[in-house]
N, C-alpha and C. Protein backbone atom coordinates (compact mmCIF):
# COMPACT_ATOMS: atom_id res chain seq x y z
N UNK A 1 78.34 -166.37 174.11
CA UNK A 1 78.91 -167.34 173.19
C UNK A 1 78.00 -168.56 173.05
N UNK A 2 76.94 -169.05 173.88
CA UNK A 2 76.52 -169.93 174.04
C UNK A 2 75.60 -169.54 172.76
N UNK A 3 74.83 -169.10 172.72
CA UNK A 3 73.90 -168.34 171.62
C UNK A 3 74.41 -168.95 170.45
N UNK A 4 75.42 -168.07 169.88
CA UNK A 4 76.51 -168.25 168.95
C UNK A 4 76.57 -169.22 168.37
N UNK A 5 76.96 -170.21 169.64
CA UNK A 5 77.40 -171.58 169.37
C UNK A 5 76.02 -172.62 168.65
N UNK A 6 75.10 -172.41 169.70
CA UNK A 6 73.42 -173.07 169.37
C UNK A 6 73.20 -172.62 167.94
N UNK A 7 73.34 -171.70 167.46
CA UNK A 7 73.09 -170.98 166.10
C UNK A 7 73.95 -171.87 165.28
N UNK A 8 75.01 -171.93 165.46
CA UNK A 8 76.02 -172.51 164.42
C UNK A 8 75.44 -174.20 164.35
N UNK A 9 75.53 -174.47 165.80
CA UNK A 9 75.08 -176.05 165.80
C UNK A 9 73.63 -176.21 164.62
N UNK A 10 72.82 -175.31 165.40
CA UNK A 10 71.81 -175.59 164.62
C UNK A 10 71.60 -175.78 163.24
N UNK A 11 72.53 -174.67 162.33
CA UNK A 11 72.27 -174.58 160.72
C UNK A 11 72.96 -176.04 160.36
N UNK A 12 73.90 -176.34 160.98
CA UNK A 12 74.97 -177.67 160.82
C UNK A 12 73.89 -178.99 160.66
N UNK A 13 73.27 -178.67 162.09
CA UNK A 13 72.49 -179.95 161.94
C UNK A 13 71.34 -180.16 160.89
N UNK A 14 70.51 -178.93 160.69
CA UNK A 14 69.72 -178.39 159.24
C UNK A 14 70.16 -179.19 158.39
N UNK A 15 71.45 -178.70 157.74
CA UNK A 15 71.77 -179.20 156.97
C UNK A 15 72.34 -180.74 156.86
N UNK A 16 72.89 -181.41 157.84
CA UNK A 16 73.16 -182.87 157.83
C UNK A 16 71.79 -183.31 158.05
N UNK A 17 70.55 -182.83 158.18
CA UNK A 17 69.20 -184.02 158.13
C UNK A 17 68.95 -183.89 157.09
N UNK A 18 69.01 -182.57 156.38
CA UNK A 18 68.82 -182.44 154.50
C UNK A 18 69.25 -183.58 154.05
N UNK A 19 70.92 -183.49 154.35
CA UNK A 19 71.73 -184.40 153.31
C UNK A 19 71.39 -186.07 153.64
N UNK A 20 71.02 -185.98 154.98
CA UNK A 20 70.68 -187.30 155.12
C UNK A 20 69.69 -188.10 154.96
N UNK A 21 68.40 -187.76 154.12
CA UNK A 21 67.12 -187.93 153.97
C UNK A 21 66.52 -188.56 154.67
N UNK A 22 66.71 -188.73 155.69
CA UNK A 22 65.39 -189.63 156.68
C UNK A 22 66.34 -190.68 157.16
N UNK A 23 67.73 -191.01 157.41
CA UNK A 23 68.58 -191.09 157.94
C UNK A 23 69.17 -191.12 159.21
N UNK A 24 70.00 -191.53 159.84
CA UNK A 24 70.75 -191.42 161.21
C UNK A 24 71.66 -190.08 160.86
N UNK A 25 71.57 -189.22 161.73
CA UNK A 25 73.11 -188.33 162.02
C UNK A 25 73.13 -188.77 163.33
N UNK A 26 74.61 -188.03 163.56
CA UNK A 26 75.42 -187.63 164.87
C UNK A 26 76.04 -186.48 165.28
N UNK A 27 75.35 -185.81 166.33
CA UNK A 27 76.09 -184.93 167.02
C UNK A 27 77.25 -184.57 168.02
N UNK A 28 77.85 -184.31 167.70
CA UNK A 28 79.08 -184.34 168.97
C UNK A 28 79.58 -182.66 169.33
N UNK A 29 79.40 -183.05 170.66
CA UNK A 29 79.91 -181.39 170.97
C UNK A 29 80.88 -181.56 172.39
N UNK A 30 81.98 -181.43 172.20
CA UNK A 30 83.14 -181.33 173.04
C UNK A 30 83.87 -180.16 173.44
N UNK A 31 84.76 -180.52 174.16
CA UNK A 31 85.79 -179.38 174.69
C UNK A 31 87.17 -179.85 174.17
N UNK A 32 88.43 -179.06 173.43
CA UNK A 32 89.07 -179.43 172.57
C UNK A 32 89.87 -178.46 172.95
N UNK A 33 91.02 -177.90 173.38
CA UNK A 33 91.72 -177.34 174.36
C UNK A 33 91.47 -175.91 174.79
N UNK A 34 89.99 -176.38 175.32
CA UNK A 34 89.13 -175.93 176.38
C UNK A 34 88.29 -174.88 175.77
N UNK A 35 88.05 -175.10 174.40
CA UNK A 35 87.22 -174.44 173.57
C UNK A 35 86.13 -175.47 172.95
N UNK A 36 85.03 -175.13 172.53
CA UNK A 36 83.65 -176.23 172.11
C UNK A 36 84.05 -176.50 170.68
N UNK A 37 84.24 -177.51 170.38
CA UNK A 37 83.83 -178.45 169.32
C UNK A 37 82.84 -178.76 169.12
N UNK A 38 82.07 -178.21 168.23
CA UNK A 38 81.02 -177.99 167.70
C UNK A 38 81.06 -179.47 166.48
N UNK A 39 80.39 -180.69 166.16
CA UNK A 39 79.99 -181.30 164.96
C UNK A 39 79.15 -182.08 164.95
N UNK A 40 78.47 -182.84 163.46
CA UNK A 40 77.72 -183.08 162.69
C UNK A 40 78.09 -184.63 161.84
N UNK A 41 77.60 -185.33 161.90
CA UNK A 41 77.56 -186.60 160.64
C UNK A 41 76.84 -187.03 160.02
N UNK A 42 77.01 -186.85 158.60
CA UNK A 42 75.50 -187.49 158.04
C UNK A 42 75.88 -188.69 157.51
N UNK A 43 75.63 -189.45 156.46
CA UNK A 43 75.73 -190.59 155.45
C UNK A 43 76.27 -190.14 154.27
N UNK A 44 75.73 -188.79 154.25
CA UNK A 44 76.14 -188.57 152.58
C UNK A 44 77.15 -188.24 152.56
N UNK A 45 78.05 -189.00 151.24
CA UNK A 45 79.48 -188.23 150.93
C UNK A 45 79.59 -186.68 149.97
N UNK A 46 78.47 -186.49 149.67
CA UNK A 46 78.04 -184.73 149.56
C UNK A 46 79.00 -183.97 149.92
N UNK A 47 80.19 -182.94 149.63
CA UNK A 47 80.25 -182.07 150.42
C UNK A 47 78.90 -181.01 149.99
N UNK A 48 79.09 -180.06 151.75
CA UNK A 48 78.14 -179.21 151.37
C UNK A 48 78.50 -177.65 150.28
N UNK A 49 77.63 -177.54 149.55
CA UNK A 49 77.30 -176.72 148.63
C UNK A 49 76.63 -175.29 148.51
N UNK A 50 77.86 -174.77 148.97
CA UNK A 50 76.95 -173.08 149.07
C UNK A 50 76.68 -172.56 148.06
N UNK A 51 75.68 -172.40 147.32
CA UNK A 51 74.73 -171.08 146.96
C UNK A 51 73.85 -170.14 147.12
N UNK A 52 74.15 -169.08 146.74
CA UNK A 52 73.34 -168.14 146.89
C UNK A 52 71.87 -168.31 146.67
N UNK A 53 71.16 -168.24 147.70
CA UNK A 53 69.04 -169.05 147.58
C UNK A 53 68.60 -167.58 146.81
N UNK A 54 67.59 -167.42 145.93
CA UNK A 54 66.83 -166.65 145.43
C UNK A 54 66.26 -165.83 146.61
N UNK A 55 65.69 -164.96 146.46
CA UNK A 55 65.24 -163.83 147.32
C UNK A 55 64.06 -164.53 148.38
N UNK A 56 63.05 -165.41 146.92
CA UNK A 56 61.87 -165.83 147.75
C UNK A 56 62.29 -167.80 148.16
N UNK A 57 63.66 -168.14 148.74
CA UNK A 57 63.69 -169.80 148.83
C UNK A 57 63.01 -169.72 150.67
N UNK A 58 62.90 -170.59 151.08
CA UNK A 58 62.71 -170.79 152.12
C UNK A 58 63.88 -170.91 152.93
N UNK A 59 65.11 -171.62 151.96
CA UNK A 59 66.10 -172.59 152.66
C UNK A 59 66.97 -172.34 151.92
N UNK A 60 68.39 -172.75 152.36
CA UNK A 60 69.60 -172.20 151.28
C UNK A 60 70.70 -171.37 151.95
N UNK A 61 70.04 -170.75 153.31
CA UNK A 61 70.61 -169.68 153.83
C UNK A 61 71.74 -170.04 155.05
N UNK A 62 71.81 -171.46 155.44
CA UNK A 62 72.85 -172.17 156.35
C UNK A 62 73.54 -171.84 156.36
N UNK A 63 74.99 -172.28 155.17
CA UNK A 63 75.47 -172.12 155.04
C UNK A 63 76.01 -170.69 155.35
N UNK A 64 75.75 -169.90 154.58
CA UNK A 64 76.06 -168.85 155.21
C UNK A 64 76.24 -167.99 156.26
N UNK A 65 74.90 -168.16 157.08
CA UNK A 65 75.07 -168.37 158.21
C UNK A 65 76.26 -168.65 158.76
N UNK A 66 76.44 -170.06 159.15
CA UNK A 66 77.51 -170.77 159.46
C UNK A 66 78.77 -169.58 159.40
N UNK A 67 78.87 -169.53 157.97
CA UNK A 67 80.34 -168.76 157.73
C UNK A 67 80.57 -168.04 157.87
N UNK A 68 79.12 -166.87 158.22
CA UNK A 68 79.40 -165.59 158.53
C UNK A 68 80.02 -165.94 160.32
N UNK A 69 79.35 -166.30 160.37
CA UNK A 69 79.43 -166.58 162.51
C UNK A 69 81.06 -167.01 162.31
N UNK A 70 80.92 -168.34 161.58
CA UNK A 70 82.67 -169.04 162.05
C UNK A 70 83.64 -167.73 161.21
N UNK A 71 83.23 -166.76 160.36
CA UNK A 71 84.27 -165.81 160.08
C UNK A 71 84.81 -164.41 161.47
N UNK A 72 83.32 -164.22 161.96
CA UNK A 72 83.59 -163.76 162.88
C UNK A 72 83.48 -164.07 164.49
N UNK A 73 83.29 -165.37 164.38
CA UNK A 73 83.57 -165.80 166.40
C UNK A 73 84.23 -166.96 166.18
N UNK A 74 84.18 -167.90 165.22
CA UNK A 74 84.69 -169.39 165.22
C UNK A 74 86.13 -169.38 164.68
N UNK A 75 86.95 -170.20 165.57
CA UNK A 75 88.39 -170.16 165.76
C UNK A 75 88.70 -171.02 164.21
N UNK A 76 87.87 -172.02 163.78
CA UNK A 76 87.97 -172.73 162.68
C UNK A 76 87.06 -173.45 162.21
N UNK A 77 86.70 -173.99 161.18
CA UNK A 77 85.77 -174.55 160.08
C UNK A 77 86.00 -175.60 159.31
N UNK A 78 85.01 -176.52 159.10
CA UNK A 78 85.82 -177.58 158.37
C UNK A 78 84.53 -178.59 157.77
N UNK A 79 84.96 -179.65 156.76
CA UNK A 79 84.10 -180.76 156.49
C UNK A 79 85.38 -181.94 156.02
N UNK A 80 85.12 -182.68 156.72
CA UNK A 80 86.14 -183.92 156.49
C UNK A 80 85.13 -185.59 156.44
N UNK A 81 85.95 -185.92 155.54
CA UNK A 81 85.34 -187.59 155.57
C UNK A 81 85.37 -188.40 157.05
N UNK A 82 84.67 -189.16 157.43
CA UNK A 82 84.14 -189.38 158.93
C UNK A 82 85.46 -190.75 158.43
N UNK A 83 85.70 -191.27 159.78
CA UNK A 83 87.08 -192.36 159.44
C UNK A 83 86.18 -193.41 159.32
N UNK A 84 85.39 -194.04 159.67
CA UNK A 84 84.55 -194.60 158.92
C UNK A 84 85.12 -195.22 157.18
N UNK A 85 84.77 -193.79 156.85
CA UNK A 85 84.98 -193.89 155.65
C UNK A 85 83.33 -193.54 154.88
N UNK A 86 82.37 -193.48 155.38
CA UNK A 86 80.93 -193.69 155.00
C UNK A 86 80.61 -192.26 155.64
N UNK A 87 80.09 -191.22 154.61
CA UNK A 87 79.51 -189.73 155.14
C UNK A 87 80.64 -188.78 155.41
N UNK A 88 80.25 -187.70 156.41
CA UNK A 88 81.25 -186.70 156.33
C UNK A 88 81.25 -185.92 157.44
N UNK A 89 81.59 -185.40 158.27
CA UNK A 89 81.67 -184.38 159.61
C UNK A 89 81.72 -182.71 159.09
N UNK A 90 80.80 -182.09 159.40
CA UNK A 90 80.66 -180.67 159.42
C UNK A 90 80.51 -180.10 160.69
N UNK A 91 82.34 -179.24 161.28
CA UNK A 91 82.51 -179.00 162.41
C UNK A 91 82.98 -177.79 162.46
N UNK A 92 82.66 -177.05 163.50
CA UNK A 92 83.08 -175.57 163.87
C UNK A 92 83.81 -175.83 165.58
N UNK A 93 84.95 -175.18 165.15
CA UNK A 93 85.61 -174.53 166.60
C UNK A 93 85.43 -173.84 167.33
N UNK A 94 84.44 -173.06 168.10
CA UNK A 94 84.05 -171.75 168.79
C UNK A 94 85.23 -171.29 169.45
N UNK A 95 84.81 -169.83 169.66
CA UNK A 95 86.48 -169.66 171.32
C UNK A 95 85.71 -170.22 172.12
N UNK A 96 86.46 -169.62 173.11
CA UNK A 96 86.03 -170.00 174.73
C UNK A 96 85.09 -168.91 175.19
């Protein structure tokens, strides 16, 4: 699961340095009744935007990622406005 989890973190964070162009994020990774909380903050109020990347993009492919994994190991999925109020949290639930 650890794997799993690094994979998911990773495309998350990919994508919040995209959105954040040269920017501060934040990572947070917790235990949340006793499963990893997996998240992400950027600046931008963006939500993120899945499309399908052309055959030859480099990049594009996160997302999916992401959803394939949180469809089959992640308990839940989400992007919510940070309380802040400024940017947005892109977080995955793993099991245990």
């Amino acid at each position: 699961m650890i794997n799993d989890s690094t994979l998911v973190m990773s495309e998350i964070v990919t994508n919040a340095v995209t959105a954040a162009r040269g920017r501060e994020i934040r990572l947070r990774c917790a235990l949340e009744d006793g499963t990893p909380l997996l998240g992400c903050w950027d600046p931008s109020p963006d939500l993120p935007n899945p499309a399908p990347p052309s055959l030859t993009a480099e990049n594009g492919r996160g997302l999916a990622i992401v959803s394939a994994y949180a469809y089959a190991y992640a308990k839940e999925t989400g992007t919510r406005p940070s309380a802040t109020g400024e940017g947005k949290i892109v977080w995955a639930q793993m099991p245990a």
